[in-house]
Protein backbone atom coordinates (compact mmCIF):
# COMPACT_ATOMS: atom_id res chain seq x y z
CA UNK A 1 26.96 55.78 -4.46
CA UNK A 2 26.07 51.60 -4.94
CA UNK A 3 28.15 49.29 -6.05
CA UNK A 4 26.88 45.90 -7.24
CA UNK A 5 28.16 42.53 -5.05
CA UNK A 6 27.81 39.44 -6.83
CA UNK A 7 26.81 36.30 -4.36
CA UNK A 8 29.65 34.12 -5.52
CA UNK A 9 32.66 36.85 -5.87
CA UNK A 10 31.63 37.30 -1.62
CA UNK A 11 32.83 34.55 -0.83
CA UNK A 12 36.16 35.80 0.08
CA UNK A 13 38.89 33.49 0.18
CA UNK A 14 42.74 34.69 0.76
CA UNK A 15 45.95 33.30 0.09
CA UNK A 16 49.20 35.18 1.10
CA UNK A 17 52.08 35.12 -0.74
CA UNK A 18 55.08 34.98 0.99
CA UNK A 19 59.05 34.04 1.37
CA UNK A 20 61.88 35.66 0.81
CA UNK A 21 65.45 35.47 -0.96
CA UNK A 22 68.89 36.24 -0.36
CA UNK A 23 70.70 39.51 0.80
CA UNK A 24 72.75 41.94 -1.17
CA UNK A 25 74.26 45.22 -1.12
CA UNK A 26 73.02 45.61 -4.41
CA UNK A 27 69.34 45.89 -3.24
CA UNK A 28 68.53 42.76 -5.47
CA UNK A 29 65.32 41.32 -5.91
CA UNK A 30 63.53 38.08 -4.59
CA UNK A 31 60.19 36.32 -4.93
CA UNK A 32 58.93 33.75 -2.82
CA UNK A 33 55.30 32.57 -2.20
CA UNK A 34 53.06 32.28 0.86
CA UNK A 35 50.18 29.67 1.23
CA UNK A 36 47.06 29.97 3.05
CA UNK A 37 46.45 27.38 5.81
CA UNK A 38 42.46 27.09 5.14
CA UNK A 39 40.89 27.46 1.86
CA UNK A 40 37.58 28.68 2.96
CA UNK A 41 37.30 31.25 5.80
CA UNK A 42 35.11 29.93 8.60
CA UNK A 43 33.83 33.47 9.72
CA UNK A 44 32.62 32.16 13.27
CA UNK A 45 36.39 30.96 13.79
CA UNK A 46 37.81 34.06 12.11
CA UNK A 47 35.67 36.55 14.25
CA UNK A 48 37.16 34.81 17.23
CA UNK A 49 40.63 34.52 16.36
CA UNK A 50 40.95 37.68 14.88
CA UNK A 51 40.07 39.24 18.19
CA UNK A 52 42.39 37.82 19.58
CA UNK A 53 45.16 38.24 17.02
CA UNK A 54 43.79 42.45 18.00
CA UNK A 55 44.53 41.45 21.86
CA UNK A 56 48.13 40.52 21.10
CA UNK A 57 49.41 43.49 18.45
CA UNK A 58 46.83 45.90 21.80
CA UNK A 59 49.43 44.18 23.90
CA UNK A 60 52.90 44.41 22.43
CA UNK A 61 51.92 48.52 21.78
CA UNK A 62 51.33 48.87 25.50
CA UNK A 63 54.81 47.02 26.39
CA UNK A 64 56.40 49.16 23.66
CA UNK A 65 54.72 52.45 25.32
CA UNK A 66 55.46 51.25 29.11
CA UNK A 67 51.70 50.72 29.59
CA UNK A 68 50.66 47.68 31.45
CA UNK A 69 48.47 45.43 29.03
CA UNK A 70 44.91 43.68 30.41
CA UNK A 71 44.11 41.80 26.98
CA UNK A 72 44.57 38.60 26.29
CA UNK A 73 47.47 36.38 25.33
CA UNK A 74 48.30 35.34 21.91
CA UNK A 75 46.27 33.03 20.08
CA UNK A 76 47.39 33.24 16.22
CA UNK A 77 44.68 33.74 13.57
CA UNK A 78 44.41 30.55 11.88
CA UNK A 79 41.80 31.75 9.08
CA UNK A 80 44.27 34.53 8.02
CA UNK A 81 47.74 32.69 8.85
CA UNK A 82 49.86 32.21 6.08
CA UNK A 83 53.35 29.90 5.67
CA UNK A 84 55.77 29.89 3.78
CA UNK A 85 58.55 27.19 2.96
CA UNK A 86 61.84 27.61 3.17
CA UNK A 87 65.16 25.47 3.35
CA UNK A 88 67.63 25.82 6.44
CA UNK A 89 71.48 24.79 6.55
CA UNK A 90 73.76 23.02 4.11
CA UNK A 91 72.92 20.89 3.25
CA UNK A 92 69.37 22.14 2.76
CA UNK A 93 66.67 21.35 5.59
CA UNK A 94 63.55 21.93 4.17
CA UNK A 95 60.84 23.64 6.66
CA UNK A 96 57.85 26.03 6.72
CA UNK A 97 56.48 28.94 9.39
CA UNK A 98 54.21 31.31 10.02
CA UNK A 99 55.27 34.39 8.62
CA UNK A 100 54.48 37.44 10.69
CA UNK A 101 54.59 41.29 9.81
CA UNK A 102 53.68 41.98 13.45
CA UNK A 103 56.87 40.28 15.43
CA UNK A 104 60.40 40.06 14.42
CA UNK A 105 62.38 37.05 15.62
CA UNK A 106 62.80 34.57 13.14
CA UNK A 107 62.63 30.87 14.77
CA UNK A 108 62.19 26.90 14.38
CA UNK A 109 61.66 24.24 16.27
CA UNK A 110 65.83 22.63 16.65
CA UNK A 111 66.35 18.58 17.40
CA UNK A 112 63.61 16.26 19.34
CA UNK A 113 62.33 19.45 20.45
CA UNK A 114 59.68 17.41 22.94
CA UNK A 115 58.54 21.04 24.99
CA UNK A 116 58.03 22.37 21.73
CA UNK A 117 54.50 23.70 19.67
CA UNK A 118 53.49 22.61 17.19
CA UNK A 119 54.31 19.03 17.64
CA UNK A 120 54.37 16.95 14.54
CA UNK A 121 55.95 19.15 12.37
CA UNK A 122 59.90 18.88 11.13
CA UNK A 123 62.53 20.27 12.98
CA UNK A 124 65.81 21.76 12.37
CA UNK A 125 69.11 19.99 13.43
CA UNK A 126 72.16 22.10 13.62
CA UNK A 127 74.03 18.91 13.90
CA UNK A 128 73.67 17.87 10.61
CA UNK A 129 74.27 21.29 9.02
CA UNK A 130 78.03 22.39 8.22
CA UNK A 131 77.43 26.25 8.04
CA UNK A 132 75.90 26.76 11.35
CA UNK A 133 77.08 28.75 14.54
CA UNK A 134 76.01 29.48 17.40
CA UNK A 135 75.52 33.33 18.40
CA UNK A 136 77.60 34.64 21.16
CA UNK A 137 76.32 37.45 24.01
CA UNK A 138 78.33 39.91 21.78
CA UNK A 139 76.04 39.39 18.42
CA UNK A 140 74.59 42.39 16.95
CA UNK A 141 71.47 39.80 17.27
CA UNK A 142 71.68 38.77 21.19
CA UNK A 143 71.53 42.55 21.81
CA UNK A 144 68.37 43.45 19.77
CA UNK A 145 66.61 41.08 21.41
CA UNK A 146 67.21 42.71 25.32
CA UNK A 147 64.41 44.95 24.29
CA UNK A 148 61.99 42.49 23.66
CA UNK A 149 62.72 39.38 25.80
CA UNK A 150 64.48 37.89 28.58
CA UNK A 151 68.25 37.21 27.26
CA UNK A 152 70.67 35.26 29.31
CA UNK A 153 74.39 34.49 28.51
CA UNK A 154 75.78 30.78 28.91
CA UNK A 155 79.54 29.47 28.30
CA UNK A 156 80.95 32.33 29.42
CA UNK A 157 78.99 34.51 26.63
CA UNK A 158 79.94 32.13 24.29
CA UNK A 159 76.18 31.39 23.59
CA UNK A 160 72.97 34.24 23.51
CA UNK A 161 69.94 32.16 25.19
CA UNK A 162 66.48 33.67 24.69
CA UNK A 163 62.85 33.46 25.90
CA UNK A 164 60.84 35.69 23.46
CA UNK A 165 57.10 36.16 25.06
CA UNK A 166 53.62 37.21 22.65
CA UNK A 167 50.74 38.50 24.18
CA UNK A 168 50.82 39.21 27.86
CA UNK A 169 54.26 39.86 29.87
CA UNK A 170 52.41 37.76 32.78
CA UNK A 171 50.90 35.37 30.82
CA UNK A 172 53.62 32.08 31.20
CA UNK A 173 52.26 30.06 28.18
CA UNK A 174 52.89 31.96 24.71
CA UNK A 175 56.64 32.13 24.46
CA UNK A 176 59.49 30.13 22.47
CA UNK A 177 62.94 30.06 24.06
CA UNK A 178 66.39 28.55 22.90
CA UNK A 179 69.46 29.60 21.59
CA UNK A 180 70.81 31.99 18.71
CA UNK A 181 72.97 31.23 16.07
CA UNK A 182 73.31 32.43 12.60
CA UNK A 183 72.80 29.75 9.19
CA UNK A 184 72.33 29.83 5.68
CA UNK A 185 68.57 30.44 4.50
CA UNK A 186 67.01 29.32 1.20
CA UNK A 187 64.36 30.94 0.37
CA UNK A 188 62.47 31.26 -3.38
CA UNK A 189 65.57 29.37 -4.90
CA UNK A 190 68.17 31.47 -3.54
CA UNK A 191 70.65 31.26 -0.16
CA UNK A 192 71.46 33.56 2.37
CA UNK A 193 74.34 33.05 4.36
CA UNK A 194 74.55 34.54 8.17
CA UNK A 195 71.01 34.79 9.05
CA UNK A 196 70.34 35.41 12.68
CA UNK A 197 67.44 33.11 14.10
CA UNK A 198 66.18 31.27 17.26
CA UNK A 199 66.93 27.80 17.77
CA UNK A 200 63.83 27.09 19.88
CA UNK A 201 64.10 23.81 22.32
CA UNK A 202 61.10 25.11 24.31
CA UNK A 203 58.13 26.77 23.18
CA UNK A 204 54.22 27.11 24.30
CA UNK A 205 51.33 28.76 22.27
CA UNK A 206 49.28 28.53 19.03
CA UNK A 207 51.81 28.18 16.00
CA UNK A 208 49.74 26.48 13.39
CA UNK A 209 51.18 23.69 11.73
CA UNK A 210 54.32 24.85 10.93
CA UNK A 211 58.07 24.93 12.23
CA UNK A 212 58.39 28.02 13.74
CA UNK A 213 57.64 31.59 13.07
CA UNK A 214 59.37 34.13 10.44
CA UNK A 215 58.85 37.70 11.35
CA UNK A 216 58.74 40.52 8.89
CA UNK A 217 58.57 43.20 11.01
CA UNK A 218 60.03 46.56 11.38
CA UNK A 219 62.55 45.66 13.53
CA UNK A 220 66.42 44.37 13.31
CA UNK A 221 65.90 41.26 13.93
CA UNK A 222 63.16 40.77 10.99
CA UNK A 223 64.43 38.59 7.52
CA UNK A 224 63.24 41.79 5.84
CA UNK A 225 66.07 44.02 8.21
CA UNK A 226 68.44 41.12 8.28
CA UNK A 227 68.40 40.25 4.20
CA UNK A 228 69.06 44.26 4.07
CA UNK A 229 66.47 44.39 0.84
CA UNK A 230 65.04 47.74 2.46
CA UNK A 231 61.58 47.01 1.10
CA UNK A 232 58.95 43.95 0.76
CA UNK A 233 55.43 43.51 -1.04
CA UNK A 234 52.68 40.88 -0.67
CA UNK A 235 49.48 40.90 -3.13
CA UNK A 236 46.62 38.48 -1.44
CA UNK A 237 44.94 36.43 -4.46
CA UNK A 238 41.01 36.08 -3.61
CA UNK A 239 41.70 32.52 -5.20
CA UNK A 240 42.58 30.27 -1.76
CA UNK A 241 43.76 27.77 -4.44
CA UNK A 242 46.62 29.90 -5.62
CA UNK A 243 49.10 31.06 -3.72
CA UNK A 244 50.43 34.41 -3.18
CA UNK A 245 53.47 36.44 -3.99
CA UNK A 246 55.83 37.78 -1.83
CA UNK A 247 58.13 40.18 -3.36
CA UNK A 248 61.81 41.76 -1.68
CA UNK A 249 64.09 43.89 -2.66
CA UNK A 250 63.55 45.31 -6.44
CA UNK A 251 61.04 42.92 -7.16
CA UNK A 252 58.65 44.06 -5.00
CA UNK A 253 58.59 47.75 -7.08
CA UNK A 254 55.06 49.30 -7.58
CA UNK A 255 54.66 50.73 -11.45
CA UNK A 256 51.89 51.73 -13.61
CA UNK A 257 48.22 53.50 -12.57
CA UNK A 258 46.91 54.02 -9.37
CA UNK A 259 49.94 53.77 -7.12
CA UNK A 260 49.51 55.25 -3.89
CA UNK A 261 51.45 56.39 -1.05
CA UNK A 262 51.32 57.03 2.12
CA UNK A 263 53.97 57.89 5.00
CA UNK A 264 54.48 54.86 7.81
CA UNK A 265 53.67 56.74 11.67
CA UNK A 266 57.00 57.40 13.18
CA UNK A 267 58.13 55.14 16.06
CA UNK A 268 55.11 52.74 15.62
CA UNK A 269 55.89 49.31 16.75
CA UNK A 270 54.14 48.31 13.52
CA UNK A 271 53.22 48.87 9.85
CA UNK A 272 50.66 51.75 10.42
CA UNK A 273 49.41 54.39 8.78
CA UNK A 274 47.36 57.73 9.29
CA UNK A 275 43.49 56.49 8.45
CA UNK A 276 41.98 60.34 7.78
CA UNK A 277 38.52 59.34 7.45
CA UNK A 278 36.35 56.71 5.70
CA UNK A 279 34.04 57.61 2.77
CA UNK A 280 30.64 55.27 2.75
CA UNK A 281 28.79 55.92 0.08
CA UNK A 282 28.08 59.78 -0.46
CA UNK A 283 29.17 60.49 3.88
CA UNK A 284 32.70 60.89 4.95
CA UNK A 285 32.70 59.48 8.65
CA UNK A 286 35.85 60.17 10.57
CA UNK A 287 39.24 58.53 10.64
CA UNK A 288 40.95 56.83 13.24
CA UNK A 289 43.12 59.57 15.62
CA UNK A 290 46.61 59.50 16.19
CA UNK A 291 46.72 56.05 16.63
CA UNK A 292 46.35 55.59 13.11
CA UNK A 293 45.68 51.91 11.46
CA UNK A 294 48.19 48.43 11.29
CA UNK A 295 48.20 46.91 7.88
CA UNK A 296 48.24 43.53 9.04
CA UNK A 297 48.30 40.28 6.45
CA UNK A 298 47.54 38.09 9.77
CA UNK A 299 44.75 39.40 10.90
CA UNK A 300 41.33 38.00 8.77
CA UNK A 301 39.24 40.89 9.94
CA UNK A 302 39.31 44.53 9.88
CA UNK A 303 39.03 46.86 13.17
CA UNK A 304 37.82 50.01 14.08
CA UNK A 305 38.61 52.24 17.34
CA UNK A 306 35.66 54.36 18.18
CA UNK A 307 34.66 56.96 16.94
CA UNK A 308 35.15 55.85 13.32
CA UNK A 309 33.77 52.20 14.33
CA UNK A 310 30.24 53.54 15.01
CA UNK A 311 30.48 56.56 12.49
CA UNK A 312 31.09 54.11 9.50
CA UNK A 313 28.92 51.64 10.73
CA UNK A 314 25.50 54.41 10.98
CA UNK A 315 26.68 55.26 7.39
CA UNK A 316 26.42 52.01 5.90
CA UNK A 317 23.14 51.15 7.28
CA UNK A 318 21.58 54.89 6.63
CA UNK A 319 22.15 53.43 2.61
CA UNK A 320 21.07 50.05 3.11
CA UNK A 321 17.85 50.65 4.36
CA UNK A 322 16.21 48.78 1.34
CA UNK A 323 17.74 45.94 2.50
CA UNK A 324 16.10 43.75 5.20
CA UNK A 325 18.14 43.85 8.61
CA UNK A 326 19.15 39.82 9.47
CA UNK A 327 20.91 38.59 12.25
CA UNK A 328 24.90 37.90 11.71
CA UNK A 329 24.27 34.53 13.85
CA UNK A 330 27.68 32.67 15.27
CA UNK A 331 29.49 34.46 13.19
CA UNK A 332 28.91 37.56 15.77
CA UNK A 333 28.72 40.08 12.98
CA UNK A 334 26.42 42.68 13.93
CA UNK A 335 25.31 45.01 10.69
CA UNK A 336 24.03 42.02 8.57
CA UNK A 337 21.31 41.52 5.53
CA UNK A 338 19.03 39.41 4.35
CA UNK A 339 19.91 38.33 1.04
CA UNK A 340 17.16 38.31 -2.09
CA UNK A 341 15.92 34.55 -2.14
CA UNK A 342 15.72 34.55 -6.07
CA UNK A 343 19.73 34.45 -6.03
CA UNK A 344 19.73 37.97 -7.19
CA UNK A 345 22.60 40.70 -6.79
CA UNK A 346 22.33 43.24 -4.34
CA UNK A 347 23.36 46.93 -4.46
CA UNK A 348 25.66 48.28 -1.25
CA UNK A 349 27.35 51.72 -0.20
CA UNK A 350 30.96 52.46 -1.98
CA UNK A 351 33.81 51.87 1.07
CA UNK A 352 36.83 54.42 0.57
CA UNK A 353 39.73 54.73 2.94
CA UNK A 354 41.64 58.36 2.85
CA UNK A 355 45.17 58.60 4.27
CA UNK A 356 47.94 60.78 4.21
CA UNK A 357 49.32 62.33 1.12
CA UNK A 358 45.94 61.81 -0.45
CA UNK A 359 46.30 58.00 -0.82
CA UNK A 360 43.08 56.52 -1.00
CA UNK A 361 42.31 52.84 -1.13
CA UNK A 362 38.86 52.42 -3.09
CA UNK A 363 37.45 49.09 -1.80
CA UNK A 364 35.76 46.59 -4.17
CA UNK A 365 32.82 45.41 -2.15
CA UNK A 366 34.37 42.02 -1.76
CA UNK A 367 36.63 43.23 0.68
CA UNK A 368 34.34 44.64 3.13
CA UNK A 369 31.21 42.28 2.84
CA UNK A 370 30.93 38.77 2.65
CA UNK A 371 28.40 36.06 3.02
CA UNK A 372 28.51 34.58 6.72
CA UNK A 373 25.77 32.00 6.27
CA UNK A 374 23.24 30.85 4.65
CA UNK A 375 21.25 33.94 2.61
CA UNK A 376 23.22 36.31 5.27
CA UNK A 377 25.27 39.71 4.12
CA UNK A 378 27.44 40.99 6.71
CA UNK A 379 29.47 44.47 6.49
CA UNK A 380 32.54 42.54 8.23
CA UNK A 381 34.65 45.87 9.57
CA UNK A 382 34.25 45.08 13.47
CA UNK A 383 34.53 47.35 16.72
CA UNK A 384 37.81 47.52 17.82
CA UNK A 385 37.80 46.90 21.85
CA UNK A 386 40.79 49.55 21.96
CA UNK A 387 42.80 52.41 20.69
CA UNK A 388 44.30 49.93 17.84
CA UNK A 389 42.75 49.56 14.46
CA UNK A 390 43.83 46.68 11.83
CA UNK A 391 43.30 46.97 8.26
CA UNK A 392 42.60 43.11 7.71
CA UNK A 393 43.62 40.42 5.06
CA UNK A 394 40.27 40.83 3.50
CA UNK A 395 40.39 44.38 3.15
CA UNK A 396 43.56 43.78 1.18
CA UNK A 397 42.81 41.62 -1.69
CA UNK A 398 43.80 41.95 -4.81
CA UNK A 399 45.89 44.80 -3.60
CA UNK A 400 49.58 45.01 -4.29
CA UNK A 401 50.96 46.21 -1.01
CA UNK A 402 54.38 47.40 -0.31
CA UNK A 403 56.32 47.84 2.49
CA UNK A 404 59.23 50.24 2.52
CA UNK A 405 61.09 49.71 5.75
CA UNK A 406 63.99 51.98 4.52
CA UNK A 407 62.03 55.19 3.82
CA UNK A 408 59.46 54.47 6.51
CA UNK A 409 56.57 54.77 3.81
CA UNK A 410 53.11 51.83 2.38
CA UNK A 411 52.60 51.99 -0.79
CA UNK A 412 49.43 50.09 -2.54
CA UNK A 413 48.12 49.62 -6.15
CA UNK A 414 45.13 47.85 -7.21
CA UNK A 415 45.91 44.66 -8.70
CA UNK A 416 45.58 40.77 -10.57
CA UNK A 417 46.97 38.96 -7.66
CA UNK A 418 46.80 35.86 -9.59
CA UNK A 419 48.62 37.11 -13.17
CA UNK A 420 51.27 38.50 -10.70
């Protein structure tokens, strides 16, 4: 089956939405927004980065699993980063991070902060704040992080010092260190009193712009965990003008038509899911193994492990063969198309991804092909160098996706990101 791919609506642009709002018992619900760093993706850069946004999620999974990693260390994916602002302290300090589903820790850049990346952007000072404190070796906090970093106790335990590493374990240069404490949040309009966080006062590595990094990850340590809302939702706007929503708590319910769901894999370090097999077109190629696949907002591009890289990949060009073959240039995309010169639409395979519980995610073609250059139509679903697969940014779009940390399931819905 074709579907018809207008030149101008490939020009995919995202925009996350993102931030977050205060705890309750109650399960009560937040909205916040996220904002895309670039407005246009440069595919050349995103190709790159996003590889190596794959090499760092390839790399925590091995240090979760006990394996000893050989990718390489974190460099963050600045064409599918997204920050959000938020407000620190009382009174208010107004700041803005990366936020992260794939880490946890929640930090900022605190004082001078002269060691610390990204340089140029504000900082936090606890000084000036009257609801802050300092986390002691005995916070619930301090111990959460022994899994993941190296945690040493000062003043006789009276302070929980950190030095939280991405990417490689032996790699000495992607890291932020510092001290816990605990401090009110703002976020979307609303405060948050005792949330745990990293004072940084040394850090090394790609950050973007922003003050630190927010992690919405599965773990305790994550706002999500830590604001106890048990579930979150982001819905991408193809609009890079606009930004996006992020949703917590009650707010970020799914309702309506073409809700599906599908279980979160048990004891994954991340938000994956149990890809089944791929539909291109009238062939069903296979899915991707017991590994499954990450939904990931950060990452631009989307991955494939073999088999299903290749087995998708013959599919789409066994019903594109009207279509003359063109070379995907810098961008390094390798199953690309020369577009019609008269400005014309053209007509490409149907992409379907099948999960568990008989969730499918019919793709509009935006998603999975885009214009790389000049008259050039790339199929931009890349080989994934290992056993991890990443369902992209792209590949999200204008899909309302939710996040249920408490009952370990991903929902999505088609969706108006904009009118959201």
């Amino acid at each position: 089956m074709a579907v018809n791919v207008a030149l101008l609506a490939l020009m995919a642009s995202l925009l996350v939405a993102a931030a977050a709002a205060p705890a309750s018992s109650e399960r009560r619900g937040f909205r916040a927004t996220l904002i895309r760093r670039e407005q246009a993706i440069n595919f050349t850069r995103a190709m790159q980065q996003s590889q190596d946004r794959l090499s760092m999620l390839t790399a925590r999974l091995d240090a979760a699993a006990g394996r000893m990693s050989t990718q390489t260390p974190l460099r963050w994916d600045g064409a599918g980063a997204y920050d959000t602002e938020f407000s620190i302290g009382t009174p208010p300090q107004k700041l803005s991070a990366l936020a992260d589903t794939g880490s946890d820790l929640i930090w900022t850049k605190c004082g001078a902060c002269a060691s610390c990346e990204p340089q140029g952007s504000p900082s936090y000072y606890p000084n000036n704040s009257s609801s802050f404190s300092k986390s002691p070796c005995s916070n619930r906090l301090c111990d959460e992080l022994k899994s993941e970093s190296k945690v040493t106790c000062g003043a006789g335990g009276a302070e929980c010092g950190y030095k939280y590493s991405y990417g490689l374990a032996n790699d000495g240069h992607h890291y932020t260190q510092g001290y816990l404490g605990t401090e009110t949040f703002t976020l979307g309009g609303a405060a948050a009193p005792g949330v745990g966080f990293g004072c940084t006062n040394m850090s090394e590595g790609n950050y973007g712009t922003g003050s630190g990094l927010v992690g919405l990850g599965r773990g305790n340590a994550s706002l999500v965990s830590q604001l106890g809302v048990g579930a979150f939702s982001y819905c991408l706007t193809r609009d890079a003008s606009k930004g996006s929503p992020l949703l917590f708590g009650s707010m970020a319910d799914l309702s309506g038509p073409g809700v599906q769901t599908t279980p979160l894999l048990p004891f994954h370090v991340f938000y994956a899911v149990n890809l089944k097999s791929i539909s291109i077109g009238a062939t069903t190629t296979p899915g991707t193994g017991d590994n499954g696949i990450v939904f990931d907002s950060g990452t631009t591009l989307t991955y494939l492990a073999e088999p299903a890289y290749t087995a998708a990949r013959t599919a789409v060009l066994s019903q594109t063969t009207a279509l003359p073959r063109a070379s995907g240039g810098a961008s390094g995309f390798d199953t690309c198309f020369q577009m019609p010169g008269n400005g014309s639409s053209v007509d490409v395979p149907k992409m379907v991804m099948h999960f568990d519980n008989g969730a499918d995610m019919d793709l509009p073609p935006e998603n999975y092909f885009a214009v790389v250059a000049q008259g050039v139509l790339c199929w931009i679903v890349q080989r994934s160098p290992s056993r991890t697969s990443i369902l992209g940014n792209i590949m999200q779009t204008n899909y309302h996706v939710r996040h249920d940390v408490e009952k370990s399931v991903l929902s999505f819905q088609p969706a108006n990101c904009d009118s959201l």
